[in-house]
Each structure stands twice: as C-alpha cells, then as structure tokens.
N, C-alpha and C. Protein backbone atom coordinates (compact mmCIF):
# COMPACT_ATOMS: atom_id res chain seq x y z
N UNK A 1 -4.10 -15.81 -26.67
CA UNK A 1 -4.09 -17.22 -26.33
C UNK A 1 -4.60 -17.42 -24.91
N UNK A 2 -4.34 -16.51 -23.84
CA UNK A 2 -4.87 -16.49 -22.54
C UNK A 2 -6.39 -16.45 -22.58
N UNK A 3 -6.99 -15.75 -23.19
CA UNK A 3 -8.57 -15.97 -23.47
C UNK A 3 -9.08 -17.58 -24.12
N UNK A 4 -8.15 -17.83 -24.94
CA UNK A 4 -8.69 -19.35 -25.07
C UNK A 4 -8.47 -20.38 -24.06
N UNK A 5 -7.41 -20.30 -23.24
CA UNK A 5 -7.08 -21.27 -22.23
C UNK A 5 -8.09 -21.36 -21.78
N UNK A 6 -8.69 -20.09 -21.24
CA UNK A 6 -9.72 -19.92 -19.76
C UNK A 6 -10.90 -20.25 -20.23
N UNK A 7 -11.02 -20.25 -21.53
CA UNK A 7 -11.99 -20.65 -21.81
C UNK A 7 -12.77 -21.66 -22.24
N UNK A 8 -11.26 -22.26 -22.54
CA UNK A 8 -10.98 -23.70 -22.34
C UNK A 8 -10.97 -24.43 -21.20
N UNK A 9 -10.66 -24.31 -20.04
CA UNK A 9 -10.72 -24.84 -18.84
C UNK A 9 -12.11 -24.35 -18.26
N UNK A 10 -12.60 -23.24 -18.75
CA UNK A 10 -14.04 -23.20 -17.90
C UNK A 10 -14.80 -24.20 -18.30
N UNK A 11 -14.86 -24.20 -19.64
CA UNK A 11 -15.63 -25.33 -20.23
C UNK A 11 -15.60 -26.55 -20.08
N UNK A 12 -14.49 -27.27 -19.71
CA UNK A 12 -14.25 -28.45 -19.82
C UNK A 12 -14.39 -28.63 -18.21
N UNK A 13 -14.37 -27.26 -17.12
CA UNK A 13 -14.83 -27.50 -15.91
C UNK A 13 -15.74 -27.97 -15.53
N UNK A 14 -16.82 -27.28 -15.86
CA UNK A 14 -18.32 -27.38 -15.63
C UNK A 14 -18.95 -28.51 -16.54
N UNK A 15 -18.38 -28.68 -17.43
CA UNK A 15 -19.10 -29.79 -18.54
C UNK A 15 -20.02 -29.21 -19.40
N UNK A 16 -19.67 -27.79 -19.59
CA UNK A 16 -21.26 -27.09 -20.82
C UNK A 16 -20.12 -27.23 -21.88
N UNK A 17 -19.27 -27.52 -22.31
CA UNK A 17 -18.77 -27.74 -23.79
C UNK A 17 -18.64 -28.96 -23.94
N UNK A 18 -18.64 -29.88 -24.68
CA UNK A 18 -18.49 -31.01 -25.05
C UNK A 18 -17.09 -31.11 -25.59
N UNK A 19 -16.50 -32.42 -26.19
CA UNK A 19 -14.85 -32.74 -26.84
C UNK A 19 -15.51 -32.28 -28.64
N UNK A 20 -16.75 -32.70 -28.88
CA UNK A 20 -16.75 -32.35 -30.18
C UNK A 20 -16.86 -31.05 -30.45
N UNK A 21 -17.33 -30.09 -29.30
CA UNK A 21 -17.11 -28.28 -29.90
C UNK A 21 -16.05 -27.99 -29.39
N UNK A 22 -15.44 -28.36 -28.62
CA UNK A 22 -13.82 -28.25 -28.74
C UNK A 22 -13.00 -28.53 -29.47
N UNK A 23 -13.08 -29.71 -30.21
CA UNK A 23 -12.43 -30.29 -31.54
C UNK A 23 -12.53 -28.64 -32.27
N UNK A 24 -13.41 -29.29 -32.38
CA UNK A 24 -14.38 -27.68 -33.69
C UNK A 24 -13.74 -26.22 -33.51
N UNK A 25 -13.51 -26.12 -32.08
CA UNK A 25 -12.79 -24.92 -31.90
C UNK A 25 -11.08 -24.50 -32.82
N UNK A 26 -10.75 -26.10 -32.00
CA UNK A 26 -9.17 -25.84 -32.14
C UNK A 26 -9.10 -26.28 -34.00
N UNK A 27 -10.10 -26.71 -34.61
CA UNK A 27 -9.98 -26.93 -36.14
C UNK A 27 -9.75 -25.33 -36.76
N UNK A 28 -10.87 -24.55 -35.93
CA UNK A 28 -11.10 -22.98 -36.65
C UNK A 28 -10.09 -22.55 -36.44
N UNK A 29 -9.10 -22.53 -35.50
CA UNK A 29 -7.50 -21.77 -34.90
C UNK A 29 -7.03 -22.41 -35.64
N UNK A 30 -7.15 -23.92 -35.76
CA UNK A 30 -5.90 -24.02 -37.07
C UNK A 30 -5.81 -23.58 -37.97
N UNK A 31 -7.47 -23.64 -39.11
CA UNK A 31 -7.37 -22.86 -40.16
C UNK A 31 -7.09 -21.67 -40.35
N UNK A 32 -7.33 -21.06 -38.90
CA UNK A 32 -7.35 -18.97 -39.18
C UNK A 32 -5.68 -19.11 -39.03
N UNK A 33 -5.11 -19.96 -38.25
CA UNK A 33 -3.42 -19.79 -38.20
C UNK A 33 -2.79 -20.21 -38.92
N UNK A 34 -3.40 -21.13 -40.12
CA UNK A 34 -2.67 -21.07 -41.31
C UNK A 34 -3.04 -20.58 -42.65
N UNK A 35 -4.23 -19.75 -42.52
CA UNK A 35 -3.92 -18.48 -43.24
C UNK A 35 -3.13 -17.37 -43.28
N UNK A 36 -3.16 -17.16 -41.82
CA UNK A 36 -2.26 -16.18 -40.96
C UNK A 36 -1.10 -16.37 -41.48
N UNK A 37 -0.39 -18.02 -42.02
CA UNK A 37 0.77 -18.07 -42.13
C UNK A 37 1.14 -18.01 -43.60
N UNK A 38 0.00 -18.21 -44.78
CA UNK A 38 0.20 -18.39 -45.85
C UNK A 38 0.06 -16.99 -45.87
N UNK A 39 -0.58 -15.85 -45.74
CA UNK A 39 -0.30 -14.55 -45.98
C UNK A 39 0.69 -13.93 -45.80
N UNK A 40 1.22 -14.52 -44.62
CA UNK A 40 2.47 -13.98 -44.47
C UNK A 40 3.45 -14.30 -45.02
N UNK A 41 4.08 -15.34 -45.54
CA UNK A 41 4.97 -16.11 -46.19
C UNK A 41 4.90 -15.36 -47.36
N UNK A 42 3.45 -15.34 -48.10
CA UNK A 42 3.17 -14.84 -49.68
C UNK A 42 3.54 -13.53 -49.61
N UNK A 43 3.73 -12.77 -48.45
CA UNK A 43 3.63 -11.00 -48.48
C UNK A 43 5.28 -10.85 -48.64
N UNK A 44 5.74 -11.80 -47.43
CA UNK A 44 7.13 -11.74 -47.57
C UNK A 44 7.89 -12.13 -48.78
N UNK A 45 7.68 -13.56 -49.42
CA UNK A 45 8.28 -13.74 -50.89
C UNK A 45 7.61 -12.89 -52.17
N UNK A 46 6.37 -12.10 -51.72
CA UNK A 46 6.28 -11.24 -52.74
C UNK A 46 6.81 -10.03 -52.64
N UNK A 47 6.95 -9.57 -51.90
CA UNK A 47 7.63 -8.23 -51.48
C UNK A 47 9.09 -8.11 -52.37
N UNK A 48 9.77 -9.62 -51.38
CA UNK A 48 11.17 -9.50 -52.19
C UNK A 48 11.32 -9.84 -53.52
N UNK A 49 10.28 -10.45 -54.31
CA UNK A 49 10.54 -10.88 -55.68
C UNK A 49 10.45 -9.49 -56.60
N UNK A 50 9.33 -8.79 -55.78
CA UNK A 50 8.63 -8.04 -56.99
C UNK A 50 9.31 -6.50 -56.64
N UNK A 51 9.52 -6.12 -55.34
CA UNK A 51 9.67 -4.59 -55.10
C UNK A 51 11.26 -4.26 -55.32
N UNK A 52 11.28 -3.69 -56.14
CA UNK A 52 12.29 -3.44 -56.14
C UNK A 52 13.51 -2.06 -55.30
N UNK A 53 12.21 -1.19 -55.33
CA UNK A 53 13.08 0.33 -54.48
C UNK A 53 11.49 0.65 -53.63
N UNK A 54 11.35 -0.10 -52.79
CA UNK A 54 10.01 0.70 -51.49
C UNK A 54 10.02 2.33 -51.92
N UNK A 55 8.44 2.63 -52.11
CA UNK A 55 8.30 4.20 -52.31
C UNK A 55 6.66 4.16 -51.62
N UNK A 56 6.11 5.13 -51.73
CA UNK A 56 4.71 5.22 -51.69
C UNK A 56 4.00 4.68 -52.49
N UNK A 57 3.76 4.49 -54.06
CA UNK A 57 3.13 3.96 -54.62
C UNK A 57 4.02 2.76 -55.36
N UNK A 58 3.21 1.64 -56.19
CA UNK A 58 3.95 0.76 -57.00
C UNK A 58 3.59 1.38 -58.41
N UNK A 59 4.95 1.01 -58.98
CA UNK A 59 4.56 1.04 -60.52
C UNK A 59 3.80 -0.25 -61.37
N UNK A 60 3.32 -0.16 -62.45
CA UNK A 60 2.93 -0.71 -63.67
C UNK A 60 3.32 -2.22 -63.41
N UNK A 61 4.83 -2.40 -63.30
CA UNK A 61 5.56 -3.70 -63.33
C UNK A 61 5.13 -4.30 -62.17
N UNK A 62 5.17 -3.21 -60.87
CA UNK A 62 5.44 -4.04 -60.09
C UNK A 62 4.16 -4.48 -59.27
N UNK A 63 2.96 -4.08 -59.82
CA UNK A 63 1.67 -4.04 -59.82
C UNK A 63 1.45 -5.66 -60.26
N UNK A 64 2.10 -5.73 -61.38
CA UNK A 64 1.59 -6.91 -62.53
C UNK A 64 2.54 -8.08 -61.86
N UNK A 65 3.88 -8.00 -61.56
CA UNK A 65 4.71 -8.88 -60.70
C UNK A 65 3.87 -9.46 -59.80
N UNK A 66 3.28 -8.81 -58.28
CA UNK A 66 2.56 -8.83 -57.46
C UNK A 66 1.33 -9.77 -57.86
N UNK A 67 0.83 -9.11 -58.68
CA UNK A 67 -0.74 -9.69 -59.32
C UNK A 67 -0.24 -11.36 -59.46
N UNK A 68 0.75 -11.31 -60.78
CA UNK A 68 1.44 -12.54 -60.71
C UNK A 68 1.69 -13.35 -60.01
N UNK A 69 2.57 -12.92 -58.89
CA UNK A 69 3.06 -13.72 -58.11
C UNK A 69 2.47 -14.63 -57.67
N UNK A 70 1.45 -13.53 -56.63
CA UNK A 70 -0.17 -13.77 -55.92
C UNK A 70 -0.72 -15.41 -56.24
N UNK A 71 -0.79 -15.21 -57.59
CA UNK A 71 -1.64 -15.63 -58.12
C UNK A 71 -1.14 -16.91 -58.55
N UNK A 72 -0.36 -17.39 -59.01
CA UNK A 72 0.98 -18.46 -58.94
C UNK A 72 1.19 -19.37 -57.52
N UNK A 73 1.12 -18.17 -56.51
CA UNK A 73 1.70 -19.02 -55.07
C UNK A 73 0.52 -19.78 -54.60
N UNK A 74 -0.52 -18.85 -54.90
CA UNK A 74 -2.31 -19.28 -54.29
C UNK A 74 -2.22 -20.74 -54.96
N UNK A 75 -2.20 -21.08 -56.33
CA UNK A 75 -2.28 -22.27 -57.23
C UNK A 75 -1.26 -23.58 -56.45
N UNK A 76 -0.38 -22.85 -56.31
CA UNK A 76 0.76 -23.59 -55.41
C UNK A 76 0.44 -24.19 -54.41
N UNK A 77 -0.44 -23.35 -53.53
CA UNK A 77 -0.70 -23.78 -52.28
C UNK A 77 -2.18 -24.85 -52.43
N UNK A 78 -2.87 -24.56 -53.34
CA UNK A 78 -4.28 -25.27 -53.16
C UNK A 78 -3.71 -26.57 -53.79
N UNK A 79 -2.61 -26.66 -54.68
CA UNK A 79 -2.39 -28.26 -55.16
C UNK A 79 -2.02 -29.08 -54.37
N UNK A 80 -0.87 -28.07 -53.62
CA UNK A 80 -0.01 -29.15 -52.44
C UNK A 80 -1.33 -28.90 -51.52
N UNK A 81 -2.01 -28.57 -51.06
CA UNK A 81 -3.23 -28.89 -49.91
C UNK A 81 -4.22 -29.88 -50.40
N UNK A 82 -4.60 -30.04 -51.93
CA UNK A 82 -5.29 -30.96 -52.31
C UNK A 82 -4.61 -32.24 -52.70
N UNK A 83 -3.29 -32.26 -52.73
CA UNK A 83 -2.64 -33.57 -52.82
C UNK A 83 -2.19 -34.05 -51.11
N UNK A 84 -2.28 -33.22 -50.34
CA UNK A 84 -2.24 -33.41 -48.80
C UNK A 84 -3.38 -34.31 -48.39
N UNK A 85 -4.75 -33.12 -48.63
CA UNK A 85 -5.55 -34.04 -48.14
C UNK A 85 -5.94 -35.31 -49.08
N UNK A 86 -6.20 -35.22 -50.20
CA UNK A 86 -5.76 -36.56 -50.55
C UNK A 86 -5.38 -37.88 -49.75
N UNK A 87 -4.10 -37.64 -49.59
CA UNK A 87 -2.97 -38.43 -48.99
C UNK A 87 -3.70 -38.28 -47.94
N UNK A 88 -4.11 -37.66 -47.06
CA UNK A 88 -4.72 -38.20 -45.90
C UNK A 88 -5.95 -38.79 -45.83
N UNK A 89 -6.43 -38.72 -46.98
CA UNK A 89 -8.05 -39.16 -47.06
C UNK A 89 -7.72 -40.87 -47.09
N UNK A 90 -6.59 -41.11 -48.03
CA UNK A 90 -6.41 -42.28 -48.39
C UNK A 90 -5.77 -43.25 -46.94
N UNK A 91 -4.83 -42.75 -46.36
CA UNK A 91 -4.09 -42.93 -45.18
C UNK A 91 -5.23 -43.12 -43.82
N UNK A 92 -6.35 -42.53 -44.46
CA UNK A 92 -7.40 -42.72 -42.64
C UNK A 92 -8.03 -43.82 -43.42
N UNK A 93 -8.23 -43.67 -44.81
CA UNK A 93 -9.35 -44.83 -45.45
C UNK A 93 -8.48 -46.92 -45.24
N UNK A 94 -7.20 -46.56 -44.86
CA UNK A 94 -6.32 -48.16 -44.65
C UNK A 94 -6.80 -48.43 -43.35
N UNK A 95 -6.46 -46.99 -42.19
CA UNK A 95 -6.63 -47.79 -41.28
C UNK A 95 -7.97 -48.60 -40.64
C-alpha cells in the first residue's frame, strides 16, 4: 500500500496523472481486492464443507465436493453481482 500512496501523491504532485487515471487505478484495486476476497471466503467455506481429515492428497469425494462447491458459490456470487449492478444501474439511471 506504501508504493501506491507515493505514487499517488507524486502524481497528483506534479500534475502527470489526471483524476480519470486515478479513478481507473483505484477501480483495478478494487476489483483485484475483491477477488482477493471472494477466493478467500470460497477456500475457507470450502475447505470446511468438504475436507474432512487434512492429508496430502484428496479423495474421490472430496475432489467432487470441492468441484461442487466451487462451482455453486461462483453462480452465487455472479447473481448477487448481477442483481447489484443492476440495482445500481437503475439507482444512477433516477438520479
């Protein structure tokens, strides 16, 4: 985060970045930080749904659990993000 500050304040020092590639910046950190967070969330509620005894390898089940899960939470997440933006598409389109 210390590398973005400075690099943030150099820019906005001198005037070689503009507010719209800054926008643009802090859009890309949002998205990479909420992947960051949906992976993690998904690793953690899959872990505990599906593993049952931690070893070196997974078995059969818990292969197909995983696969499952995965694959369930992903669906989960793109509906509630497409009924989000939605709702916000509609909410900027009043004002």
């Amino acid at each position: 985060m210390d590398g973005f500050g400075s690099d943030f304040s150099l820019g906005a020092g001198s005037g070689k970045m503009d507010t719209g590639t800054i926008m643009e910046q802090v859009k890309v950190q949002i998205a990479v930080a909420n992947a960051q967070e949906l992976l993690q969330r998904m690793t953690d509620k899959c872990f505990k749904k599906c593993i049952g005894k931690p070893g070196g390898t997974l078995d059969n089940s818990e292969q197909k659990c995983i696969f499952m899960f995965m694959d369930r939470y992903m669906d989960a997440w793109n509906t509630v993000s497409r009924a989000y933006n939605s709702r916000l598409q509609r909410e900027r389109a009043r004002i």
